[in-house]
C-alpha atoms as a PDB file:
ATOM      1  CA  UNK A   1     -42.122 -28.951  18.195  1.00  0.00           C
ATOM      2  CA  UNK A   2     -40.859 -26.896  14.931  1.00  0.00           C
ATOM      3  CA  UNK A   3     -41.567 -23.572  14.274  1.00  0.00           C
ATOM      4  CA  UNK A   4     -43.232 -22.432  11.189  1.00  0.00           C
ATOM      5  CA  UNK A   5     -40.690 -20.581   8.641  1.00  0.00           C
ATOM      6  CA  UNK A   6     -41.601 -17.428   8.676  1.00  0.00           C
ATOM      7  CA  UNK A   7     -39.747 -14.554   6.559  1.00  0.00           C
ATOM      8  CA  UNK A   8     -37.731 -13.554   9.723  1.00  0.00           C
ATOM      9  CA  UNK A   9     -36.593 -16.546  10.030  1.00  0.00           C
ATOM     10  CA  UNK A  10     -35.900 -17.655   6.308  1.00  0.00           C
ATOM     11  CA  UNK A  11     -32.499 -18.549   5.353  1.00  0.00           C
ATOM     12  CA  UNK A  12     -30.289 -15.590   4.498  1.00  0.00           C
ATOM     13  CA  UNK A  13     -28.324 -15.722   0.665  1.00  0.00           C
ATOM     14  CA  UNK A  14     -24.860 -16.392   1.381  1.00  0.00           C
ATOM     15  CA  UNK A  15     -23.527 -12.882   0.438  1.00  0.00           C
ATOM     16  CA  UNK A  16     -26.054 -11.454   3.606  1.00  0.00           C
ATOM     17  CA  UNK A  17     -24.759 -13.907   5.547  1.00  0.00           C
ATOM     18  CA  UNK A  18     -21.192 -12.652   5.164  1.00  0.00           C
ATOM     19  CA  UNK A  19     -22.396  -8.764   5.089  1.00  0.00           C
ATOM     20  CA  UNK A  20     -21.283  -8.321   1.589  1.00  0.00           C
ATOM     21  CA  UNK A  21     -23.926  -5.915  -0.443  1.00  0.00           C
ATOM     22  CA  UNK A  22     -24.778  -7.096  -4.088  1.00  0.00           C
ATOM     23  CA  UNK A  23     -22.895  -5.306  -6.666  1.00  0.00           C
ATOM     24  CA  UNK A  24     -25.631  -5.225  -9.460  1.00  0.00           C
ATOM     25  CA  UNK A  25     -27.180  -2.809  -6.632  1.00  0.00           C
ATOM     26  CA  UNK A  26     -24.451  -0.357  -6.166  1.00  0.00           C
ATOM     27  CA  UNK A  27     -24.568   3.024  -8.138  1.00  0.00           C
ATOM     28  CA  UNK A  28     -21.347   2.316 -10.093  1.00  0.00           C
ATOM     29  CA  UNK A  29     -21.145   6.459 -10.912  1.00  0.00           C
ATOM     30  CA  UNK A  30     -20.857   7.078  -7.158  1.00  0.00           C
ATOM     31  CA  UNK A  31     -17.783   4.098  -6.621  1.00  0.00           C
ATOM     32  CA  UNK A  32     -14.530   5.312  -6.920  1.00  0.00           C
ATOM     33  CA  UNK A  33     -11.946   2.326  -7.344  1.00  0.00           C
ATOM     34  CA  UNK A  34      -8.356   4.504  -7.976  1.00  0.00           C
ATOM     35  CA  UNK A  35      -5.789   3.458  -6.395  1.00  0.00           C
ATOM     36  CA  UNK A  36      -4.499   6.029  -4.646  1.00  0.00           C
ATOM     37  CA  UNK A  37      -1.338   6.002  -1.909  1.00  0.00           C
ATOM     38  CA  UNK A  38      -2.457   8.304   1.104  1.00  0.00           C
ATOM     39  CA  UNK A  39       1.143   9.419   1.882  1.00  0.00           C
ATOM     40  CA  UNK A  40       2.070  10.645  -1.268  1.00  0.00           C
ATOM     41  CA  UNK A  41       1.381  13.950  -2.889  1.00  0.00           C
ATOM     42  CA  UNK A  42       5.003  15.087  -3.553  1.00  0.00           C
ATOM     43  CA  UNK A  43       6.826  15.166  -6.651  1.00  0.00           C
ATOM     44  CA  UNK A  44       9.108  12.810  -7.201  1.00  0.00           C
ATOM     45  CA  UNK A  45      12.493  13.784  -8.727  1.00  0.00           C
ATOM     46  CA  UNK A  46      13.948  10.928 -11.099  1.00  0.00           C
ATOM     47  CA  UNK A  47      17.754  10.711 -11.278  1.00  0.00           C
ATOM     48  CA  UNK A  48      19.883   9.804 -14.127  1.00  0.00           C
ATOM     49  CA  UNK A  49      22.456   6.684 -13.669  1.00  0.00           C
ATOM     50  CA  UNK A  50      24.970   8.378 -13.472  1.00  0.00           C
ATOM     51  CA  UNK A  51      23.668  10.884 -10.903  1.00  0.00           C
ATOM     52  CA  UNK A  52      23.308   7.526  -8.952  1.00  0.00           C
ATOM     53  CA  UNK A  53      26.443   6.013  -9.677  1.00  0.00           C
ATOM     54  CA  UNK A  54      28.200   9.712  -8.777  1.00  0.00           C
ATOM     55  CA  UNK A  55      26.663  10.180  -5.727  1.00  0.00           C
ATOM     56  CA  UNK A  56      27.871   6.205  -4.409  1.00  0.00           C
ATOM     57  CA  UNK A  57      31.213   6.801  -5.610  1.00  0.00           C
ATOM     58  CA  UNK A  58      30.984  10.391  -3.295  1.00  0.00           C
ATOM     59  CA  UNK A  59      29.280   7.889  -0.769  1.00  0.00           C
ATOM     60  CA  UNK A  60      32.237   5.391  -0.483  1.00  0.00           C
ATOM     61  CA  UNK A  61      35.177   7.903  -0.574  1.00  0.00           C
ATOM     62  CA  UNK A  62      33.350   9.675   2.618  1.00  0.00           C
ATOM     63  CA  UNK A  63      33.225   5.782   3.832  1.00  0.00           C
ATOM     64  CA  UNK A  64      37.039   5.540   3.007  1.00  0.00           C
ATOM     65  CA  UNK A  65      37.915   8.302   4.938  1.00  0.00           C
ATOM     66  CA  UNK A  66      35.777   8.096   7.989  1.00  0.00           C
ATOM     67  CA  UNK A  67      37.672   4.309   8.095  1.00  0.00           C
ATOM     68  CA  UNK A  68      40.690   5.640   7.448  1.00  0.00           C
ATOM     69  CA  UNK A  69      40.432   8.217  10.679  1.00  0.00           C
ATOM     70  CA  UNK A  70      38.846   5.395  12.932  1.00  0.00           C
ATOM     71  CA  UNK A  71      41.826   2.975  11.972  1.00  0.00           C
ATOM     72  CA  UNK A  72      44.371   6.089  13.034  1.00  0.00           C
ATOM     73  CA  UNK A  73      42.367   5.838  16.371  1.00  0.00           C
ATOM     74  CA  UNK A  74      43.112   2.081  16.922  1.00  0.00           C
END
């Protein structure tokens, strides 16, 4: 005993099947497709090399002496 096709029971297309919505049907003025990184918003301050390479070198002598004090401890 088959039932008749009717068109609420026709076969979906593929793309209503999977929930997707046709794209040749989408007002393409209202889509906005930036990419755009939630947590950002502040300025970002760009440092020369060597700015960097100063601020290691200040980096590893405060790393030479806080070794030098723990090896006095020992």
């Amino acid at each position: 005993m088959s039932r008749p096709t009717t068109e609420a029971h026709a076969p979906k297309k593929e793309a209503e099947r999977r929930g997707e919505e046709d794209p040749d049907g989408l007002e393409q003025d209202r889509v906005d497709e930036a990419v755009k990184n939630p947590n950002g918003g502040e300025a970002v301050t760009h440092r020369t090399q060597q700015e960097i390479m100063d601020e290691i070198a200040a980096v590893d002598a405060e790393s030479a002496a806080v070794l030098k004090t723990i090896r006095g401890l020992l």
